[in-house]
C-alpha atoms as a PDB file:
ATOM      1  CA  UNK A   1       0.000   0.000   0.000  1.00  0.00           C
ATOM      2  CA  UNK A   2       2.885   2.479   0.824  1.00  0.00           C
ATOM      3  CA  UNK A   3       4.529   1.418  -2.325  1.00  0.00           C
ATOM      4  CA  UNK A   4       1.492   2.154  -4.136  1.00  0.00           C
ATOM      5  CA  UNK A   5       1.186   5.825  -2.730  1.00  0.00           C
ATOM      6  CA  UNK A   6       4.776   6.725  -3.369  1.00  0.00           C
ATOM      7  CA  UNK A   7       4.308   5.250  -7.253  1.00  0.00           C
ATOM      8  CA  UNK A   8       1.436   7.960  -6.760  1.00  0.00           C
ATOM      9  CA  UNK A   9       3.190  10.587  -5.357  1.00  0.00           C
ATOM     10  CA  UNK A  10       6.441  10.145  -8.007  1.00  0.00           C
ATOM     11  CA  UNK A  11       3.775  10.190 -11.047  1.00  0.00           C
ATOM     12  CA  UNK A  12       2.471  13.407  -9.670  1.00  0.00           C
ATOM     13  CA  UNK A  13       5.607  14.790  -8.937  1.00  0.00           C
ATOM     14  CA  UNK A  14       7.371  14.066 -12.829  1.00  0.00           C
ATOM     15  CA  UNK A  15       3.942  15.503 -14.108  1.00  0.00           C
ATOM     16  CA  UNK A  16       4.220  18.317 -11.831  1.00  0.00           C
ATOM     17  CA  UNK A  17       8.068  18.995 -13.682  1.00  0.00           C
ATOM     18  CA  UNK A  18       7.142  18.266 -17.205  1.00  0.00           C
ATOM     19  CA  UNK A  19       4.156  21.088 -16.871  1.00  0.00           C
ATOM     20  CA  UNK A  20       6.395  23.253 -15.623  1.00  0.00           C
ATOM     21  CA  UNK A  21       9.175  23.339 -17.872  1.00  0.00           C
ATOM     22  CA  UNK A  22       6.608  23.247 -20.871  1.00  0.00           C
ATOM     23  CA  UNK A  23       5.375  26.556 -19.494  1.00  0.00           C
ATOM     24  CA  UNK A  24       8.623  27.928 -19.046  1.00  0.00           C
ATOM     25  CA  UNK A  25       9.908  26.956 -22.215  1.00  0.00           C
ATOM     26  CA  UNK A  26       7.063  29.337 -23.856  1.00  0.00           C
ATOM     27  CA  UNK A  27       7.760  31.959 -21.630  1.00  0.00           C
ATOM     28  CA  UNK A  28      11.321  32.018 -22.402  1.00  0.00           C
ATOM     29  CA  UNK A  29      10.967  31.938 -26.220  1.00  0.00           C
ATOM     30  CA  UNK A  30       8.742  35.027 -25.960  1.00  0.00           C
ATOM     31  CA  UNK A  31      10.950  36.618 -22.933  1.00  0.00           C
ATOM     32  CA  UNK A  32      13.604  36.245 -25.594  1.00  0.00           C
ATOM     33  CA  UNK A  33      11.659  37.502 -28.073  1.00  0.00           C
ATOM     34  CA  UNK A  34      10.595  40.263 -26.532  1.00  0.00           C
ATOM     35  CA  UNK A  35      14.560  40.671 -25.344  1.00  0.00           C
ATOM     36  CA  UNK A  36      15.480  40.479 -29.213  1.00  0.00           C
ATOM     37  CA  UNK A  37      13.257  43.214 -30.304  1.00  0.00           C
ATOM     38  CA  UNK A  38      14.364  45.855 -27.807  1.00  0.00           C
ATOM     39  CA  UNK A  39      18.253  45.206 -28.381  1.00  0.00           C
ATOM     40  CA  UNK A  40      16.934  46.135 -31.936  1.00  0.00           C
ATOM     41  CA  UNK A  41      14.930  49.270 -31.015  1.00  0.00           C
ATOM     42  CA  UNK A  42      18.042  49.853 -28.598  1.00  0.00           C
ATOM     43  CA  UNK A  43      20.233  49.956 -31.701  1.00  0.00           C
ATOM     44  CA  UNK A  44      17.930  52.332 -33.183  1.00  0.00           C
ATOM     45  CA  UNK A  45      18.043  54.681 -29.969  1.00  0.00           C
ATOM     46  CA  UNK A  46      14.457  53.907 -29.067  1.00  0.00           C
ATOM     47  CA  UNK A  47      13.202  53.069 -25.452  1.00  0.00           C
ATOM     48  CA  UNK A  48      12.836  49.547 -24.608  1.00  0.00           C
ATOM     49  CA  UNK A  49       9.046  48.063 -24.794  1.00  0.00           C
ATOM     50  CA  UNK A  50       7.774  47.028 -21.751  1.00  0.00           C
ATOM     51  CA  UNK A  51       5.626  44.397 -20.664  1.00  0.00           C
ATOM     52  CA  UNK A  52       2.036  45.334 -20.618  1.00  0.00           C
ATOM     53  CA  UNK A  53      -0.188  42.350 -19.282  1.00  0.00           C
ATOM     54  CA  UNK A  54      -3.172  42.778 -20.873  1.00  0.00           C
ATOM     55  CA  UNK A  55      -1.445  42.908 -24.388  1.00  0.00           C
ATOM     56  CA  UNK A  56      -0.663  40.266 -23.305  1.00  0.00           C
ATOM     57  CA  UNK A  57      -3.578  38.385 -22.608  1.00  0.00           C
ATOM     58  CA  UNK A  58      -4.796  39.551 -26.315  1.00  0.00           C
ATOM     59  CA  UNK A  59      -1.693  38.441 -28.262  1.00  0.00           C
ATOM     60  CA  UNK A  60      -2.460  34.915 -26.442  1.00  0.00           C
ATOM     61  CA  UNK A  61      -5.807  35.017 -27.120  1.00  0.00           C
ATOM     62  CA  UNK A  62      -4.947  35.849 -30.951  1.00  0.00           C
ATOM     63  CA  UNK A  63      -2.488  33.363 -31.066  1.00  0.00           C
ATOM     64  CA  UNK A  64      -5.068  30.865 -30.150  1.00  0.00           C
ATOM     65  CA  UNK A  65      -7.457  31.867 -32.510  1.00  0.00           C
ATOM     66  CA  UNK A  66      -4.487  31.855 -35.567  1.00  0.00           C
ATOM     67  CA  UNK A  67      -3.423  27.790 -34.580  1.00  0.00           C
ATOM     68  CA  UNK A  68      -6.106  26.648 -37.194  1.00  0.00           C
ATOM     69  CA  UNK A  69      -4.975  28.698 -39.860  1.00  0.00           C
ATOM     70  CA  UNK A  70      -2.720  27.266 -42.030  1.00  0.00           C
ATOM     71  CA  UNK A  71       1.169  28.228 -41.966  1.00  0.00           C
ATOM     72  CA  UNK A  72       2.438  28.455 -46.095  1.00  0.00           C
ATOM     73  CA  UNK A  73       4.821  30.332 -47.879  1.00  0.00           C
ATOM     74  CA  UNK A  74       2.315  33.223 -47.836  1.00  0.00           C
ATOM     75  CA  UNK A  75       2.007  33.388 -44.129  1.00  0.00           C
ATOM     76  CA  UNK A  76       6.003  32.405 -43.175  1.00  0.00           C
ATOM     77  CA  UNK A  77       8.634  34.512 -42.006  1.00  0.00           C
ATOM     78  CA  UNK A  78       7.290  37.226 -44.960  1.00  0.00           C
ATOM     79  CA  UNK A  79       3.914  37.780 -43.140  1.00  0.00           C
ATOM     80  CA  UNK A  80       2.316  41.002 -44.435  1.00  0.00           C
ATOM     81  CA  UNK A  81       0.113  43.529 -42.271  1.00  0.00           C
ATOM     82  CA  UNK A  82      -3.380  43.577 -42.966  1.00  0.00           C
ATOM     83  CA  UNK A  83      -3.391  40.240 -44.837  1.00  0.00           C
ATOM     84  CA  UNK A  84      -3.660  38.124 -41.646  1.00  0.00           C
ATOM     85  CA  UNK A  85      -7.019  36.382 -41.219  1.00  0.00           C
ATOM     86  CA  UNK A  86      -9.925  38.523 -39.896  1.00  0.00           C
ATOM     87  CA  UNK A  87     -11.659  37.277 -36.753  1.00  0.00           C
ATOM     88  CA  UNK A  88     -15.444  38.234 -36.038  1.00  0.00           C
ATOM     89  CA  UNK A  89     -15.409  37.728 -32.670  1.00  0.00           C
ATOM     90  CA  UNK A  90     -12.561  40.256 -32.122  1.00  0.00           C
ATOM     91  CA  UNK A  91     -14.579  41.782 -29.820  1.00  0.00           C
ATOM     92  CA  UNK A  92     -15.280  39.234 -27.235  1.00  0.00           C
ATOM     93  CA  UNK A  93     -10.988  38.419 -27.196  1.00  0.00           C
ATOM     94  CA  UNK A  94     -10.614  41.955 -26.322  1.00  0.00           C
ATOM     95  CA  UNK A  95     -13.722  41.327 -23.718  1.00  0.00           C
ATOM     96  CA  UNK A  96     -12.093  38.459 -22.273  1.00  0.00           C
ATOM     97  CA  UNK A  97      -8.851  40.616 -21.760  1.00  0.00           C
ATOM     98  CA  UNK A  98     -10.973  42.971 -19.645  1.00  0.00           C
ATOM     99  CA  UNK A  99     -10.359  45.227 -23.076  1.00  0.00           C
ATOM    100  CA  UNK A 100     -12.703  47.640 -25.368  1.00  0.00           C
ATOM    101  CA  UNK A 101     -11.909  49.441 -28.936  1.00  0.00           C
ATOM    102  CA  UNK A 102     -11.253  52.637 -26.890  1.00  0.00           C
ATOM    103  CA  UNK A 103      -8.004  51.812 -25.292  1.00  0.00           C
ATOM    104  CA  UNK A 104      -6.684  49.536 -28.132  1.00  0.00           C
ATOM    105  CA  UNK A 105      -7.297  51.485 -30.656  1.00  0.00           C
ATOM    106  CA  UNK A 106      -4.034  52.886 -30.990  1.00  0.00           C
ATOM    107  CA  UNK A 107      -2.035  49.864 -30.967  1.00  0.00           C
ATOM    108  CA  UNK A 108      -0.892  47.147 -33.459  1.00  0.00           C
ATOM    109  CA  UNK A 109      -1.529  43.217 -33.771  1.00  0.00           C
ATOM    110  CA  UNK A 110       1.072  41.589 -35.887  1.00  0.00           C
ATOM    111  CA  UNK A 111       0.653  37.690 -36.322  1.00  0.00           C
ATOM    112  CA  UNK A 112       3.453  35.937 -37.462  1.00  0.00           C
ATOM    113  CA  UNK A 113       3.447  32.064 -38.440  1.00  0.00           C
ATOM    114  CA  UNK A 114       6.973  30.943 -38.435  1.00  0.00           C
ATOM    115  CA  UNK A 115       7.457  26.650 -39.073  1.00  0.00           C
ATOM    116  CA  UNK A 116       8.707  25.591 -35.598  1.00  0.00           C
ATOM    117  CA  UNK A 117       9.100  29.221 -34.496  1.00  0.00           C
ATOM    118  CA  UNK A 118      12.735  28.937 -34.351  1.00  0.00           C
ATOM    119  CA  UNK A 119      13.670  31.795 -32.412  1.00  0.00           C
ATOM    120  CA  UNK A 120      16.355  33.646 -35.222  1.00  0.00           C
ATOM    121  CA  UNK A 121      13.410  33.549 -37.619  1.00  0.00           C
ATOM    122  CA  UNK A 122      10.650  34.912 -35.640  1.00  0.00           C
ATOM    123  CA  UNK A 123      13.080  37.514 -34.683  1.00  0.00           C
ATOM    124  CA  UNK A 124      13.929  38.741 -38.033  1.00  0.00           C
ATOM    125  CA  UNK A 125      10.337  38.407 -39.228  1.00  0.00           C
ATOM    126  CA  UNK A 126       9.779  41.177 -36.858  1.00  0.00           C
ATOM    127  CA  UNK A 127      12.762  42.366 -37.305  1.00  0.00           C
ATOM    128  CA  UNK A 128      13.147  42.363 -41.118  1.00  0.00           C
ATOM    129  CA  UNK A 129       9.718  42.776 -42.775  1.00  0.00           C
ATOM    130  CA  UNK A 130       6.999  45.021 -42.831  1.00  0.00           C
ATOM    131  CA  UNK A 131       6.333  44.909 -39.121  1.00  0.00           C
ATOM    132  CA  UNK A 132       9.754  46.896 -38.719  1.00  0.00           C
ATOM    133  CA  UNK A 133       8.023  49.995 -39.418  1.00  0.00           C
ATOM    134  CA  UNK A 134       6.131  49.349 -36.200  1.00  0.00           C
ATOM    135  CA  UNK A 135       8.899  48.869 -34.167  1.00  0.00           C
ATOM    136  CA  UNK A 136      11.232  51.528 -35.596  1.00  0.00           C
ATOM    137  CA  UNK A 137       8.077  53.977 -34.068  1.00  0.00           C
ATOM    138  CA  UNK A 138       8.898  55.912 -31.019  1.00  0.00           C
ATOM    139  CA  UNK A 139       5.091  56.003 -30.081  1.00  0.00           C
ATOM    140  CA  UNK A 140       4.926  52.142 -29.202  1.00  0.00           C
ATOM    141  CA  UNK A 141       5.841  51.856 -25.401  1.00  0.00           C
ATOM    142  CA  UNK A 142       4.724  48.573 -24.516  1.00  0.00           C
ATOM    143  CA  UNK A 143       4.175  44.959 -25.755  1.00  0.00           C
ATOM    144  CA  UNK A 144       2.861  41.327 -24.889  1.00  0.00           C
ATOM    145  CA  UNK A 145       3.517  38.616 -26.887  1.00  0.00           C
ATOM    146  CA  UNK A 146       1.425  35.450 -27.297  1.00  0.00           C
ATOM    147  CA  UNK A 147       2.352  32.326 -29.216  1.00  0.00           C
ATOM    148  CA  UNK A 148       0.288  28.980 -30.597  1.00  0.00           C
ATOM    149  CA  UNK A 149       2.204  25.762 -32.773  1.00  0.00           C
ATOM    150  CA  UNK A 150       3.909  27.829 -35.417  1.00  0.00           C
ATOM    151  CA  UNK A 151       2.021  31.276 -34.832  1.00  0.00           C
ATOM    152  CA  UNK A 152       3.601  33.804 -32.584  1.00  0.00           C
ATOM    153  CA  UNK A 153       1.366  37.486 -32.274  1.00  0.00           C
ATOM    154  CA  UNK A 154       2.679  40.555 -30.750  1.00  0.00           C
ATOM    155  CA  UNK A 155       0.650  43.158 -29.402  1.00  0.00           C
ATOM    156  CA  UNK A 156       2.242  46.995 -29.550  1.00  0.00           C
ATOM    157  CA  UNK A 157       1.065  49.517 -27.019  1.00  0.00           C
ATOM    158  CA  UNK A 158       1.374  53.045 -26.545  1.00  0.00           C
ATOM    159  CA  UNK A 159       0.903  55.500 -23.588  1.00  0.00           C
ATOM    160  CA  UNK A 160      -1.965  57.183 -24.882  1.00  0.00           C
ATOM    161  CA  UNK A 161      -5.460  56.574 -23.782  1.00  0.00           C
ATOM    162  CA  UNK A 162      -6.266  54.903 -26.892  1.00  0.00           C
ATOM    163  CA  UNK A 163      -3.549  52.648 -26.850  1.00  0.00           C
ATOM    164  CA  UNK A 164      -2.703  51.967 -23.088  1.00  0.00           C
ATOM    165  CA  UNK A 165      -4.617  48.372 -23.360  1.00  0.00           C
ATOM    166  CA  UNK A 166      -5.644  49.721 -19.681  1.00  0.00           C
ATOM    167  CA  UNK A 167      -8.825  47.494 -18.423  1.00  0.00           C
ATOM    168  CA  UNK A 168     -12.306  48.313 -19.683  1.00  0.00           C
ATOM    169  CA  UNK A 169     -14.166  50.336 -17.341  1.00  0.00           C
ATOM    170  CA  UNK A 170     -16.985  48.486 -16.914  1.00  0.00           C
ATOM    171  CA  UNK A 171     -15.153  45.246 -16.079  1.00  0.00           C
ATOM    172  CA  UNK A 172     -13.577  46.084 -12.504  1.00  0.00           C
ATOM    173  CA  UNK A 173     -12.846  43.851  -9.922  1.00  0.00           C
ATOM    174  CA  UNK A 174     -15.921  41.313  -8.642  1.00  0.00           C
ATOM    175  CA  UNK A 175     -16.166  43.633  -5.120  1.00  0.00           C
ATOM    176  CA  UNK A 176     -17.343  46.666  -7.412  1.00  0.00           C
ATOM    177  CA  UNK A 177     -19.805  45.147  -9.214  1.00  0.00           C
ATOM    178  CA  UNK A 178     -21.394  44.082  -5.967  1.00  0.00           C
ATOM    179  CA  UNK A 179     -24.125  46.277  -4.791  1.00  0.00           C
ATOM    180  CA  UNK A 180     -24.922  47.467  -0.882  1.00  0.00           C
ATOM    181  CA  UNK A 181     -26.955  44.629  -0.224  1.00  0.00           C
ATOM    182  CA  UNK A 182     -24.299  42.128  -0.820  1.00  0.00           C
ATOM    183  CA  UNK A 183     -22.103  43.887   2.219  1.00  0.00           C
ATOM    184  CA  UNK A 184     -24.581  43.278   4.744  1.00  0.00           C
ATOM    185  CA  UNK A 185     -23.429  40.000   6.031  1.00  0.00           C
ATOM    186  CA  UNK A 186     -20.025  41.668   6.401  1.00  0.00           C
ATOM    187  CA  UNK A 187     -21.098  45.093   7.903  1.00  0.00           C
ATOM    188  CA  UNK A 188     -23.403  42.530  10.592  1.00  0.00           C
ATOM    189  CA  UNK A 189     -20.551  40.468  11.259  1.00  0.00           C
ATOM    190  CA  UNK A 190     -18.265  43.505  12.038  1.00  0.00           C
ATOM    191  CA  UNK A 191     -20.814  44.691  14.303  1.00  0.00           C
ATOM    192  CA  UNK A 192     -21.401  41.836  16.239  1.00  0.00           C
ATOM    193  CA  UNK A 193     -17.416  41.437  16.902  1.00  0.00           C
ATOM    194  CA  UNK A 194     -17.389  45.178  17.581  1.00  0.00           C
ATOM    195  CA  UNK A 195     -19.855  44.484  20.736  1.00  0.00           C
END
């Protein structure tokens, strides 16, 4: 019986590792990524991009939604903006970000499908295409990257209101969306341990 449980516990445990090197393997590639792009802007004399989280969650999001198209010659390291496929429900990715049209507005989606997304190639896609135009502009502060099989998507920010991919305002946290009546058990229970 003890045997069995410590067969258990080592299964767990190897699972537990393999999970978490998978998910630090993808946030390496697109910490290096996003590493790779601001030694470029850096050459260029341009601020580093920052991490913004919720560009984050939308270039993930993205990338999820671009796994199903199909990677060709077309869509490679040569991807051009504005042909990338057009998604209807665009709205409820930037919903499930906590996002709306007026603070994205200003920024940039660029999909990228790259075979294997070796790491020198998605680089120089960015790098070395259309998309460089993007990145050569001082007004993009901020990025998140998100990545799916062979498609990697990076989201460019800026530190305007319509490009700050700040939360939507009607989202808040769960506390303000609750109204007076749902603090009434707490405001009874403070009284009670205030007598």
């Amino acid at each position: 019986m003890a045997s069995l449980r410590l067969c258990i516990l080592l299964s767990l445990l190897l699972q537990s590792i393999l999970f978490i090197n998978h998910t630090v393997k993808c946030d390496d590639e697109e910490e290096n990524l996003l590493q790779g792009i601001n030694i470029y802007r850096a050459s260029l004399n341009l601020t580093a991009l920052t991490k913004n989280e919720k560009a984050e969650c939308l270039a993930e999001k993205m990338a999820d939604q671009f796994q199903n198209q199909p990677c060709t010659n077309t869509t490679g390291s040569n991807t051009v903006p504005g042909t990338e496929p057009q998604f209807a429900n665009y709205p409820i990715l930037l919903a499930k970000c906590d996002l709306n049209v007026t603070s994205t507005r200003d920024g940039t989606i660029m999909p990228a499908c790259v075979p294997n997304r070796v790491p020198s190639l998605v680089l120089t896609n960015f790098t070395q295409s259309q998309y460089s135009n993007f990145l050569n502009d001082s007004k993009y502060t901020g990025a998140g990257i998100g990545s799916e099989d062979n498609w990697i998507v990076v989201v460019l920010t800026t530190n305007t209101p319509g490009g700050s991919f700040v939360e939507a305002a009607n989202s808040g946290s769960s506390a303000s969306k609750l109204g007076p009546i749902h603090y009434l058990p707490v405001l009874l229970m403070g009284f009670l341990i205030f007598i």
